[in-house]
C-alpha atoms as a PDB file:
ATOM      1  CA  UNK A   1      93.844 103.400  84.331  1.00  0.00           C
ATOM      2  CA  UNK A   2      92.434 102.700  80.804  1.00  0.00           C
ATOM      3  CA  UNK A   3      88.336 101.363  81.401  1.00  0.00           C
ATOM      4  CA  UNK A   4      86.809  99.163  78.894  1.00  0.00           C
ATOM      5  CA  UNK A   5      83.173 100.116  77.959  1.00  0.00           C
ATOM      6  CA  UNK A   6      81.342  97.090  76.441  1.00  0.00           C
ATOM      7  CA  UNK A   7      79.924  98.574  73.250  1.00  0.00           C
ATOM      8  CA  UNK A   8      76.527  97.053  74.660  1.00  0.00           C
ATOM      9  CA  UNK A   9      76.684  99.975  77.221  1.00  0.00           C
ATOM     10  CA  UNK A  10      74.439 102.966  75.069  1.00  0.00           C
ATOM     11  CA  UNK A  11      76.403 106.460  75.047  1.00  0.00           C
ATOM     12  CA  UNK A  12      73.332 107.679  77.681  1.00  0.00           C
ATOM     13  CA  UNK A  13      74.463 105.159  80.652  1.00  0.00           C
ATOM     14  CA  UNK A  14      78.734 105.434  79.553  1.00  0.00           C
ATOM     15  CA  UNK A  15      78.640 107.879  83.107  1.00  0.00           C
ATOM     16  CA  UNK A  16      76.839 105.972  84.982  1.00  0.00           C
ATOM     17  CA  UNK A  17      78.517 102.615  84.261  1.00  0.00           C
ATOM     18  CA  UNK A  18      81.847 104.024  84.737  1.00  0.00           C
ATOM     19  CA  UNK A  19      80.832 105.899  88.250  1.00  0.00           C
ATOM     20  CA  UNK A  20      79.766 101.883  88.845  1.00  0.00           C
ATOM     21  CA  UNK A  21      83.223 100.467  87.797  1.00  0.00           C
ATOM     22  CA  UNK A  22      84.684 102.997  90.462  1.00  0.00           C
ATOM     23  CA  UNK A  23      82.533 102.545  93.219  1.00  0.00           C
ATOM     24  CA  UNK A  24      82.799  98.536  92.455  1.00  0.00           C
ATOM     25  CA  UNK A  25      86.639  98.238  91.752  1.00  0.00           C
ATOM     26  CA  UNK A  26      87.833 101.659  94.423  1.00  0.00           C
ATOM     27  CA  UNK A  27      89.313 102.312  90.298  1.00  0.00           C
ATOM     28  CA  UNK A  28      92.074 100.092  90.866  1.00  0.00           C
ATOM     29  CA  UNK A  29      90.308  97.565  88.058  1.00  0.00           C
ATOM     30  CA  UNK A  30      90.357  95.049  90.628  1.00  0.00           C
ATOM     31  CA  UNK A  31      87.180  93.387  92.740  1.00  0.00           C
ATOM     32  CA  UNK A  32      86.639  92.452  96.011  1.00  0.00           C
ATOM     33  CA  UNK A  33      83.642  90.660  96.507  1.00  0.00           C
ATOM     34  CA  UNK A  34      82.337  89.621  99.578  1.00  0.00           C
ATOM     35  CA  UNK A  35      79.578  87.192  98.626  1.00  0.00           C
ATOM     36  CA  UNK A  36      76.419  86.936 100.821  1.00  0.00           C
ATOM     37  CA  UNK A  37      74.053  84.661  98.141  1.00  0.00           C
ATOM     38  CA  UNK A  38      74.987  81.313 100.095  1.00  0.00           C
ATOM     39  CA  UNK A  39      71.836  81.839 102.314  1.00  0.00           C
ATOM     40  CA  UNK A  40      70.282  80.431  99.557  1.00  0.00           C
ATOM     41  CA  UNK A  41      72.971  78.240  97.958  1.00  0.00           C
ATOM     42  CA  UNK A  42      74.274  76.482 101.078  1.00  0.00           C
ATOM     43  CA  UNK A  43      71.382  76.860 103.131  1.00  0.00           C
ATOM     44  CA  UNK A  44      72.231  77.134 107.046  1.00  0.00           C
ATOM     45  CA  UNK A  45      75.162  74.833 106.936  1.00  0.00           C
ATOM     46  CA  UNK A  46      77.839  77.751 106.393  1.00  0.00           C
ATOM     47  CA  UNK A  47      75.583  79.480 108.958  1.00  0.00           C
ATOM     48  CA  UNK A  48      75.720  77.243 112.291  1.00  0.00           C
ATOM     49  CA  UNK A  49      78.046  74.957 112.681  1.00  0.00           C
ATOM     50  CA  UNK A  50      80.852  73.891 115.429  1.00  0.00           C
ATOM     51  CA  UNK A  51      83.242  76.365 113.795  1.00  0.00           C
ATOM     52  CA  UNK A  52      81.098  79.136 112.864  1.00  0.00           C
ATOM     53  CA  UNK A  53      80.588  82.028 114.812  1.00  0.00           C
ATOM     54  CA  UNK A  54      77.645  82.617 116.505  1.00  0.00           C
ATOM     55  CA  UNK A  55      77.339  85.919 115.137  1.00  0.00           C
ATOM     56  CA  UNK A  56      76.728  84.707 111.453  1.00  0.00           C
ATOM     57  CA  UNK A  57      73.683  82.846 113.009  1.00  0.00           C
ATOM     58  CA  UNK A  58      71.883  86.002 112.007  1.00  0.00           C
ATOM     59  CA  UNK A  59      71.719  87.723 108.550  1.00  0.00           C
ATOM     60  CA  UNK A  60      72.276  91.559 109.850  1.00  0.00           C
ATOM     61  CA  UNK A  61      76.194  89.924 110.815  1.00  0.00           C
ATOM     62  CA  UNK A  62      76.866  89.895 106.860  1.00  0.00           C
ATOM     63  CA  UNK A  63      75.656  93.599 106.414  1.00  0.00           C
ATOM     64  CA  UNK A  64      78.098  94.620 109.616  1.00  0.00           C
ATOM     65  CA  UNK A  65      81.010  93.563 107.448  1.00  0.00           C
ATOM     66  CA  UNK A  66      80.269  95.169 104.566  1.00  0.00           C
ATOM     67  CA  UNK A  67      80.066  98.338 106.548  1.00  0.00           C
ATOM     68  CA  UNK A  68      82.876  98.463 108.741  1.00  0.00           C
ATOM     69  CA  UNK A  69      85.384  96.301 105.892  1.00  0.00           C
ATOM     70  CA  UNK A  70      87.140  97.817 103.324  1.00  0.00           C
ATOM     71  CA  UNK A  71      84.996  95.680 100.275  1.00  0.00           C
ATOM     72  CA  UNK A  72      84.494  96.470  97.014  1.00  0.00           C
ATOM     73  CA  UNK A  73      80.861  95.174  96.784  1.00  0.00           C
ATOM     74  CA  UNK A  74      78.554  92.932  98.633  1.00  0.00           C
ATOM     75  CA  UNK A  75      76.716  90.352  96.772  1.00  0.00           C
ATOM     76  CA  UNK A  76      73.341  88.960  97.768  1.00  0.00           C
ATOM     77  CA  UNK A  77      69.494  88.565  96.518  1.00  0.00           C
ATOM     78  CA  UNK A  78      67.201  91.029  96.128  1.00  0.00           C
ATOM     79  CA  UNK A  79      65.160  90.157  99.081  1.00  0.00           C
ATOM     80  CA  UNK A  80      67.812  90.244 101.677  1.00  0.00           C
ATOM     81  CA  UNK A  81      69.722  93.597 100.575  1.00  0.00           C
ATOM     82  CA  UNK A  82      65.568  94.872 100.203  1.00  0.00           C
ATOM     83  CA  UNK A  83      65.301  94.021 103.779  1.00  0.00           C
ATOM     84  CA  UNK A  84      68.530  95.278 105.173  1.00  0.00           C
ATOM     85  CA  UNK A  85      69.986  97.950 102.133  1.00  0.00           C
ATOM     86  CA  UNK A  86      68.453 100.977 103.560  1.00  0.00           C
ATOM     87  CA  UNK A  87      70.330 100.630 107.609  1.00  0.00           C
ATOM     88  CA  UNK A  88      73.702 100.682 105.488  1.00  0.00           C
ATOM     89  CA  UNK A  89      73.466 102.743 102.311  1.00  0.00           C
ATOM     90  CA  UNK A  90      77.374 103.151 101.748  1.00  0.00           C
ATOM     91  CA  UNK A  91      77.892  99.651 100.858  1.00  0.00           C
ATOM     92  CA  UNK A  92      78.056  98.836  97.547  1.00  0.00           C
ATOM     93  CA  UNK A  93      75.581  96.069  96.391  1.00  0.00           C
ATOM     94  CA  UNK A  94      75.640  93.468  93.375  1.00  0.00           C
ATOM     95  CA  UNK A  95      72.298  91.904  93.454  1.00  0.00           C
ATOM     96  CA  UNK A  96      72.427  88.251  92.456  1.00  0.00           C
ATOM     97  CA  UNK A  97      69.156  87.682  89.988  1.00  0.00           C
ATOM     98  CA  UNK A  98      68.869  83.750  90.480  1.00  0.00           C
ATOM     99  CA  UNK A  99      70.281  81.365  93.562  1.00  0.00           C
ATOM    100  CA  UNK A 100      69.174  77.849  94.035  1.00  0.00           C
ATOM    101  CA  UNK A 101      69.960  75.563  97.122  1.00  0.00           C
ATOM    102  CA  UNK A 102      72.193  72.579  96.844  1.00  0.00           C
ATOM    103  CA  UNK A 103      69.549  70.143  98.225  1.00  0.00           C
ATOM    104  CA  UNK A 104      69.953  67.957  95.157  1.00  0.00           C
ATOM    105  CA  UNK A 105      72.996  66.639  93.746  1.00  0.00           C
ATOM    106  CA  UNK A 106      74.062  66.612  90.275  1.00  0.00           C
ATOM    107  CA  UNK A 107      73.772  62.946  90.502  1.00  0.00           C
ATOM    108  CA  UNK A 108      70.117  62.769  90.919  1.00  0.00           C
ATOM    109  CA  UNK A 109      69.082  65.790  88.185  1.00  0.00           C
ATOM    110  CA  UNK A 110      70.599  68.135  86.653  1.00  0.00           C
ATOM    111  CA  UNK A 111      71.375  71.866  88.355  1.00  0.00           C
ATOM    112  CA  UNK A 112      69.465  75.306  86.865  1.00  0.00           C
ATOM    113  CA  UNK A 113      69.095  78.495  88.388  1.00  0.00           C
ATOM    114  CA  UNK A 114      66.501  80.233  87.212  1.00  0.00           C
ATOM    115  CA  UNK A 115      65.789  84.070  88.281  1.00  0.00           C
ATOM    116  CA  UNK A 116      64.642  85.596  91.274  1.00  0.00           C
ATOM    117  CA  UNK A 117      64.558  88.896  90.056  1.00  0.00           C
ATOM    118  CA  UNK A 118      64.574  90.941  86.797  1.00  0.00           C
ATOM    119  CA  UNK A 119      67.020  93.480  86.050  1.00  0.00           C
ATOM    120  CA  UNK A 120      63.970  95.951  85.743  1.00  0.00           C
ATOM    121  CA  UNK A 121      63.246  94.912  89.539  1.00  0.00           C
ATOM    122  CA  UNK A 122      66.661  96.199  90.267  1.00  0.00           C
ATOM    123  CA  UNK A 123      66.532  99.710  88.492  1.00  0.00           C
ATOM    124  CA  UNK A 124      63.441  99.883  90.216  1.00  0.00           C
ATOM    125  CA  UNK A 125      65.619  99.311  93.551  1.00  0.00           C
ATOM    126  CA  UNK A 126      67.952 101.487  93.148  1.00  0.00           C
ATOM    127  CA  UNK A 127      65.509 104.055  91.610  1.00  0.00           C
ATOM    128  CA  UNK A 128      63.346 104.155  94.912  1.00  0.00           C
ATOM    129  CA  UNK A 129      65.865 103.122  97.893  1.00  0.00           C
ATOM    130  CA  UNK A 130      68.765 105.277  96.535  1.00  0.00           C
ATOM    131  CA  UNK A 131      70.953 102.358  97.824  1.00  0.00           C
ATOM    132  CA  UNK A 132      74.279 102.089  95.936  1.00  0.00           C
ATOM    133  CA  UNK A 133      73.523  99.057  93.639  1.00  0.00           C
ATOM    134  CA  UNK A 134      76.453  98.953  91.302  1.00  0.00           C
ATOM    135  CA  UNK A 135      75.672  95.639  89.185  1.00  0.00           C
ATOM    136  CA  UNK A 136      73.808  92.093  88.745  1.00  0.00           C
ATOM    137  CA  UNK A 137      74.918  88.509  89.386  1.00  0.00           C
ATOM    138  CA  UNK A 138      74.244  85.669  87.673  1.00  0.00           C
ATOM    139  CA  UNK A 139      75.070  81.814  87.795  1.00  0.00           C
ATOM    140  CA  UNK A 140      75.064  79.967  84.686  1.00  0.00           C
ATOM    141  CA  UNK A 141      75.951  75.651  85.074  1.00  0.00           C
ATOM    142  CA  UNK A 142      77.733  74.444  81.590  1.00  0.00           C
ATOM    143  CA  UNK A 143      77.470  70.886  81.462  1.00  0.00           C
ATOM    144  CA  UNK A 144      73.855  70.831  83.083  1.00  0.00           C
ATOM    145  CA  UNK A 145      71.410  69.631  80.304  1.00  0.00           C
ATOM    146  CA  UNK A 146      69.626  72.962  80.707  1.00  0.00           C
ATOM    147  CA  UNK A 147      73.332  75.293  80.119  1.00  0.00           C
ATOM    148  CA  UNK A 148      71.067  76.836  76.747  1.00  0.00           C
ATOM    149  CA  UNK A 149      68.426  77.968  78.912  1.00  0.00           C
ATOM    150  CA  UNK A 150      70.737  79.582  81.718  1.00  0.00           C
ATOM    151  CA  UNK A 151      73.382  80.841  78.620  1.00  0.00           C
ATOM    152  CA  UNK A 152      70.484  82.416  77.153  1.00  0.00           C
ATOM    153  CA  UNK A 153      68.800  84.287  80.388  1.00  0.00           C
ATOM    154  CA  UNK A 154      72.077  85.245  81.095  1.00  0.00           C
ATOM    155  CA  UNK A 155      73.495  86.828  77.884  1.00  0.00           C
ATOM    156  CA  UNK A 156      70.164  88.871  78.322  1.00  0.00           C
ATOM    157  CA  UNK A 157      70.442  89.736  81.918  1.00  0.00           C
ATOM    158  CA  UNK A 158      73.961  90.960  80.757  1.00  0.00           C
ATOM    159  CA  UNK A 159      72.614  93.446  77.901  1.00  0.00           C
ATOM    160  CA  UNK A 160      69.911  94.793  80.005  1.00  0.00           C
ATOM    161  CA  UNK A 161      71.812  95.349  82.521  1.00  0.00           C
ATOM    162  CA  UNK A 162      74.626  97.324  80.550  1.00  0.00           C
ATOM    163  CA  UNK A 163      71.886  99.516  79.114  1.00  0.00           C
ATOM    164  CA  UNK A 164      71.076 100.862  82.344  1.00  0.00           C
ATOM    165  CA  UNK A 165      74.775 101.238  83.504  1.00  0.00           C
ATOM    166  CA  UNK A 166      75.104  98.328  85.581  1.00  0.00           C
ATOM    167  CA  UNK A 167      78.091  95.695  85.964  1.00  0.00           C
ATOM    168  CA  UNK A 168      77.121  92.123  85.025  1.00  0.00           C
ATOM    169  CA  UNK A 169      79.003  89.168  87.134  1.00  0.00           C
ATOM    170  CA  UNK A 170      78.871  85.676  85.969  1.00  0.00           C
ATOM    171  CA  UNK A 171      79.225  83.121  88.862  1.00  0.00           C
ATOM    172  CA  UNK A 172      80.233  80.073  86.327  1.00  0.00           C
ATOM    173  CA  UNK A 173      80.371  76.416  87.486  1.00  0.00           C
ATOM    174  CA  UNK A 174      80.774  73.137  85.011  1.00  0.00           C
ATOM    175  CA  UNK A 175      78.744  70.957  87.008  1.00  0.00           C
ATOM    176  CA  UNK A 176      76.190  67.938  85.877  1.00  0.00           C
ATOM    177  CA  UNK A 177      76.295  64.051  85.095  1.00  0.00           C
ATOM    178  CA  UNK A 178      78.024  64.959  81.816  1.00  0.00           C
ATOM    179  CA  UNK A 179      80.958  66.901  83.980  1.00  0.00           C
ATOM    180  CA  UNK A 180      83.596  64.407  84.917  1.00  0.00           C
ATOM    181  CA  UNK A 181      85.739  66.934  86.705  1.00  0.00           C
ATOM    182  CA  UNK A 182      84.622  70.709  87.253  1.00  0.00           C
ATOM    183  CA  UNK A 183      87.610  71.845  88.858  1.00  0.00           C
ATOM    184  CA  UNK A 184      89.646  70.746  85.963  1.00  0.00           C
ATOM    185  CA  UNK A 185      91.735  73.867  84.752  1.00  0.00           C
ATOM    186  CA  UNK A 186      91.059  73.304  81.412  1.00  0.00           C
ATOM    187  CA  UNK A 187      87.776  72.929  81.541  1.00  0.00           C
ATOM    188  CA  UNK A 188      87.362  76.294  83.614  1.00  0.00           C
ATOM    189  CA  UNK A 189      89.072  78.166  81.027  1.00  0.00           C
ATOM    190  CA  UNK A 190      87.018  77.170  78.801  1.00  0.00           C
ATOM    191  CA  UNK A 191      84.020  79.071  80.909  1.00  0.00           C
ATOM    192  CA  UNK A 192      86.066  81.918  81.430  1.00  0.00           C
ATOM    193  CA  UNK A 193      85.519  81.440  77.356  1.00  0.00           C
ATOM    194  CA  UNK A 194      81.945  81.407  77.826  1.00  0.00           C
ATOM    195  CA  UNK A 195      81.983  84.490  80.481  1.00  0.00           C
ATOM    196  CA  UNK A 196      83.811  86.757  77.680  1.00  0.00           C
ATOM    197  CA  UNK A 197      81.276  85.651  74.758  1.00  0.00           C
ATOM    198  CA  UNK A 198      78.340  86.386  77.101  1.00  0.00           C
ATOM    199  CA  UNK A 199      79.973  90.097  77.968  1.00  0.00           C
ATOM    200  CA  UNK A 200      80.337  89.935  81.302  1.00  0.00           C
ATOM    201  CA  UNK A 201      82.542  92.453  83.385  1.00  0.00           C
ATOM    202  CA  UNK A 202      83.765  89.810  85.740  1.00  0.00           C
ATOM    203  CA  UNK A 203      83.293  86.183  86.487  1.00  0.00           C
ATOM    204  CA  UNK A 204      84.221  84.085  89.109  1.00  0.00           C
ATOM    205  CA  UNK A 205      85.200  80.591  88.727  1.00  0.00           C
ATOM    206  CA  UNK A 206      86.327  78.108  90.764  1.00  0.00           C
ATOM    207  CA  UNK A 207      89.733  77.869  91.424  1.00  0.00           C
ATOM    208  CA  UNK A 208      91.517  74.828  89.525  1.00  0.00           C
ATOM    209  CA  UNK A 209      92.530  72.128  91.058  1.00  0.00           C
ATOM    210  CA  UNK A 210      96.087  71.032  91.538  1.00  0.00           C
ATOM    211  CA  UNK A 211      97.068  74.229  90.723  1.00  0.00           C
ATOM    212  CA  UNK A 212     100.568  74.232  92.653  1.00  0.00           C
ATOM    213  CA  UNK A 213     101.586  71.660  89.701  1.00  0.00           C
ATOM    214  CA  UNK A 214     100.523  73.122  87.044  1.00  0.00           C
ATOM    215  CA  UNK A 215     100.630  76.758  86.831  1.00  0.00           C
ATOM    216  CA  UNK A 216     100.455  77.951  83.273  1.00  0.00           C
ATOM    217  CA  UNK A 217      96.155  76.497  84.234  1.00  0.00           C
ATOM    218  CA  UNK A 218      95.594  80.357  85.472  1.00  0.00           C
ATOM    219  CA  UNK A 219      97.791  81.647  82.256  1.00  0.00           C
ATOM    220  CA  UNK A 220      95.281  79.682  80.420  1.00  0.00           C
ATOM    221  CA  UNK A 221      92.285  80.788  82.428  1.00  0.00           C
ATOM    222  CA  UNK A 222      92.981  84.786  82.247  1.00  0.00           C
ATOM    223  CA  UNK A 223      93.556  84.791  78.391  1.00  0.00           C
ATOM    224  CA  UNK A 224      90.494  82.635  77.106  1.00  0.00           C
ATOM    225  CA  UNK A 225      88.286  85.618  79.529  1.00  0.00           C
ATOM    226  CA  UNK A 226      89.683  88.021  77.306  1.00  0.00           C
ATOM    227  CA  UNK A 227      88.844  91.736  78.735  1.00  0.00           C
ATOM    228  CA  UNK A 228      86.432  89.609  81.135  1.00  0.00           C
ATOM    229  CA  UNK A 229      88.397  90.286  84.555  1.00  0.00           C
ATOM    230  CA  UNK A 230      88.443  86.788  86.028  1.00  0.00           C
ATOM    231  CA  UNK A 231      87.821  86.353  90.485  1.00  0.00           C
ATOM    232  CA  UNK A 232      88.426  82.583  92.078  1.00  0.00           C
ATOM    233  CA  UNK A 233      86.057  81.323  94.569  1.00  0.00           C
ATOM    234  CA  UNK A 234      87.127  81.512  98.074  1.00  0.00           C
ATOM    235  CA  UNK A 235      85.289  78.225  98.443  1.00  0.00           C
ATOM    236  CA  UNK A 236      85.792  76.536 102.479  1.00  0.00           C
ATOM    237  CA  UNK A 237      87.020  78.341 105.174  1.00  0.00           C
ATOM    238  CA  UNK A 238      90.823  77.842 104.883  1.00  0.00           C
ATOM    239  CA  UNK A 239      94.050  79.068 107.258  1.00  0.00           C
ATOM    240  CA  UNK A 240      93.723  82.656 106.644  1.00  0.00           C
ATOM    241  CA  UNK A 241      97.498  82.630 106.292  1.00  0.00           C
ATOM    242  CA  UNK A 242      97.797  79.978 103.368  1.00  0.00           C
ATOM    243  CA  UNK A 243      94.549  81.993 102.087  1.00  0.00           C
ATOM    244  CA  UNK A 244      96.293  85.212 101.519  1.00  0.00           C
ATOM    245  CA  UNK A 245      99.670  83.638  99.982  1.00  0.00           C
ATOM    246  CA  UNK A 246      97.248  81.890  97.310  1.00  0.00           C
ATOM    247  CA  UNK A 247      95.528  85.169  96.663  1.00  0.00           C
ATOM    248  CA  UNK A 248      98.875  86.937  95.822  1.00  0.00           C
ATOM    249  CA  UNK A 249      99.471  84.210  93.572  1.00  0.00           C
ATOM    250  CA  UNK A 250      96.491  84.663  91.921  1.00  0.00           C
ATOM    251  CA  UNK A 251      97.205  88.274  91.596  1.00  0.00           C
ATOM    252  CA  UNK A 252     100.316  88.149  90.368  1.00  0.00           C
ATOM    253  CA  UNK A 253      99.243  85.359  88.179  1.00  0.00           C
ATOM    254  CA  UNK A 254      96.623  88.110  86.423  1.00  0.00           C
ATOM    255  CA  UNK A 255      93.480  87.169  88.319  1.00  0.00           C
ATOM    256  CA  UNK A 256      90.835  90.608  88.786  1.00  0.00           C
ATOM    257  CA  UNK A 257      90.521  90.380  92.661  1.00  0.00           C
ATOM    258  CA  UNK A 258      88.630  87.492  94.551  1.00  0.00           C
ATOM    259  CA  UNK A 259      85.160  86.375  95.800  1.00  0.00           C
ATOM    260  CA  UNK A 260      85.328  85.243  99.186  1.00  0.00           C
ATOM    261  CA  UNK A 261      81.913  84.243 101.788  1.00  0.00           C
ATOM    262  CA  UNK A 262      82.472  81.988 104.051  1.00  0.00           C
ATOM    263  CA  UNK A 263      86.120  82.477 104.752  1.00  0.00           C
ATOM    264  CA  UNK A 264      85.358  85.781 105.973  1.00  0.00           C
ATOM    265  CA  UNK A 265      81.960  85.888 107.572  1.00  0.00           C
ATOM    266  CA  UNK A 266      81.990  82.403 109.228  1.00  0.00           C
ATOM    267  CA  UNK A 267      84.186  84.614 111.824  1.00  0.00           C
ATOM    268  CA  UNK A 268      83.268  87.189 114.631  1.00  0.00           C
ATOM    269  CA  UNK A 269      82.901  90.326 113.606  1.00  0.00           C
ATOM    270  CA  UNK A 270      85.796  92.194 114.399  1.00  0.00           C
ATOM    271  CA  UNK A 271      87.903  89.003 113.196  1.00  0.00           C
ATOM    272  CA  UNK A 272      85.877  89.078 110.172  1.00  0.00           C
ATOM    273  CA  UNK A 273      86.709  92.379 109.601  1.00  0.00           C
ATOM    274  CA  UNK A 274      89.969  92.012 110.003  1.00  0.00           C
ATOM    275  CA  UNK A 275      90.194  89.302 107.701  1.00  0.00           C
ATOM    276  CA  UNK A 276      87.910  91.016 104.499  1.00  0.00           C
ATOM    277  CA  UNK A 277      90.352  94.387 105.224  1.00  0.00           C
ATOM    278  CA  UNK A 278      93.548  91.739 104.243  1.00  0.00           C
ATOM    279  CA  UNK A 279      91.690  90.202 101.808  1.00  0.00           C
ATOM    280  CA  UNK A 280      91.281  93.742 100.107  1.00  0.00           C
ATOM    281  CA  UNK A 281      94.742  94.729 101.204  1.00  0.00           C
ATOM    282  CA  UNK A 282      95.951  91.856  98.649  1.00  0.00           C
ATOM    283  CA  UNK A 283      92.924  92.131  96.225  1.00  0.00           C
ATOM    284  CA  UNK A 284      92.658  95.988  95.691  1.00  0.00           C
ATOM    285  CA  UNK A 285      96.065  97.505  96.784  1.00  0.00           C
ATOM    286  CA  UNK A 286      98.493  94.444  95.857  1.00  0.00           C
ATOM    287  CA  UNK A 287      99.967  94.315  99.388  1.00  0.00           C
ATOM    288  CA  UNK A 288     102.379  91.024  99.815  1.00  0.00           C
ATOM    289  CA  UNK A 289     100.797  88.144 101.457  1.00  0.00           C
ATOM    290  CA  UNK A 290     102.901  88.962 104.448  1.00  0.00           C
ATOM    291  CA  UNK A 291     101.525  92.110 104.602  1.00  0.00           C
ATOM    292  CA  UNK A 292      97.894  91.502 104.422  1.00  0.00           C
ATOM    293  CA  UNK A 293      98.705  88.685 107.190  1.00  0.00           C
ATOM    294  CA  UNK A 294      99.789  91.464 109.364  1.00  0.00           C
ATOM    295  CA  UNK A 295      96.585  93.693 108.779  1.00  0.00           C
ATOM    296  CA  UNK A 296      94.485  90.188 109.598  1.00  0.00           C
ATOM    297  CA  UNK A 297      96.610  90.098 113.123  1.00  0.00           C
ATOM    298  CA  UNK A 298      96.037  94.098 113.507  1.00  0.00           C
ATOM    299  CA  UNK A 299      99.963  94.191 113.227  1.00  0.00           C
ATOM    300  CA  UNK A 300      99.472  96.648 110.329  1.00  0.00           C
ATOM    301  CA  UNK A 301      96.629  98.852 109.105  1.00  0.00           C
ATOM    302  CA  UNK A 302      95.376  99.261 105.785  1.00  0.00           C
ATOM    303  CA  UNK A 303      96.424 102.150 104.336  1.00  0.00           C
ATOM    304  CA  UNK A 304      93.829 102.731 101.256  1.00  0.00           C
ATOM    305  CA  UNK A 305      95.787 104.244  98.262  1.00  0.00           C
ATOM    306  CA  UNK A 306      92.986 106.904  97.971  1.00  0.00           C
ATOM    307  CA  UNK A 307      91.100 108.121  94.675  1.00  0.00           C
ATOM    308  CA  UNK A 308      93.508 110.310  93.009  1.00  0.00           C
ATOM    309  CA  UNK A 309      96.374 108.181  93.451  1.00  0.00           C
ATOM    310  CA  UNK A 310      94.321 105.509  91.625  1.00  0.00           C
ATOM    311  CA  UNK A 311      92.712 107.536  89.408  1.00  0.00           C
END
């Protein structure tokens, strides 16, 4: 398939960001990303809970996942793939520059997530660990009072990190006293707007409400992006069944793949693996809800396309 290079990626890191795209999207243009950043985010809530595994009581459980699922990439801080990166080197890694908790509400002040990291901190990374970090993320809140500060980090997060190869993800939210609704599919259309002016590769949005009703929302959505591939939130865990069939419709609809946590690692492992290996199945390889369903009750197995076939 035909792979836009932003123009903001210099002829000397063309190889390396495509290698990145490949590793990121198994070349089918397509992400799956199994996000990891709601240790900070969420804080132990999607950790411990009545319906939460015990195994995702400790952090190593999201690594296991990574390794044994058929992902695209695995998205957490610095710190935590730092701490864990080196036991399993095969898994791709977006490292999420800035994270804040959700301790207060939009009601009370206004969100900003200012960075953890620098994208120099993750050359360095990758320079020294050899571990296969194939972008950044970054979270930007329109609609916060301080959206110029986090538009402006990010659109230079973005640059920086296309001149050293690297994929940029946006993680973009409306959310502050001024947003009356920020799953409105309108409104999120107009940050996929914001995610395509920026430059990012990908972004992942929330998915719009009411959605069922009003369809031509995701139309909307996937042309204000532009060449920005566009991935919905997984958001709470949901029936894996009725989780897949909305997937497929977000496929078909034109979305770039998906970005799914807690649905998948608030399970077991081998469940959870199970589950991410569907997820992909519809994400990556365009399998029919039905089908991915049947990989998620080991009915079926996941047949990867391979590289040349994709290539």
């Amino acid at each position: 398939m035909k792979i836009h290079i932003p123009a903001s990626v210099p002829y000397s890191a063309k190889a390396t960001y495509l290698n990145n795209w490949q590793k990121a999207t198994k070349r089918s243009g397509r992400l799956m990303l199994f996000a990891g950043d709601q240790k900070i985010e969420h804080l132990n809530k999607d950790f411990y809970g009545e319906d939460i595994h015990s195994d995702d009581r400790n952090p190593e459980h999201l690594f296991r996942i990574a390794r044994k699922a058929e992902v695209g990439v695995f998205a957490a801080q610095l710190g935590l793939i730092a701490a864990y990166g080196k036991k399993y080197r095969k898994v791709p890694y977006i490292i999420k520059l800035n994270s804040k908790t959700d301790l207060i509400p939009a009601s009370l002040a206004d969100p900003i997530s200012l960075p953890l990291s620098t994208v120099e901190q993750v050359v360095n990374l990758k320079k020294h660990s050899k571990l296969q970090i194939v972008g950044i993320g970054y979270t930007i809140y329109p609609g916060s009072s301080r959206e110029a500060e986090m538009m402006s980090t990010a659109a230079q997060v973005i640059t920086e990190a296309h001149a050293h190869g690297l994929l940029a993800v946006l993680w973009i939210y409306p959310r502050g006293k001024a947003v009356k609704d920020e799953k409105d599919g309108h409104l999120i259309a107009g940050c996929a707007g914001i995610a395509s002016s920026l430059g990012a590769d990908f972004v992942k949005l929330n998915y719009p409400k009411g959605i069922g009703k009003n369809k031509p929302q995701i139309s909307e959505i996937i042309q204000a992006a532009g060449l920005t591939g566009v991935v919905f939130s997984g958001g709470s865990s949901t029936n894996p069944k009725e989780f897949l069939k909305t997937l497929a419709e977000q496929i078909k609809a034109g979305a770039s793949g998906n970005a799914t946590g807690r649905n998948i690692h608030q399970k077991g492992l081998e469940e959870a693996v199970r589950f991410a290996k569907a997820i992909s199945a519809v994400s990556i390889y365009k399998y029919s809800a039905k089908e991915a369903y049947d990989v998620y009750t080991g009915d079926k197995k996941l047949k990867p396309f391979g590289w040349s076939l994709l290539s």
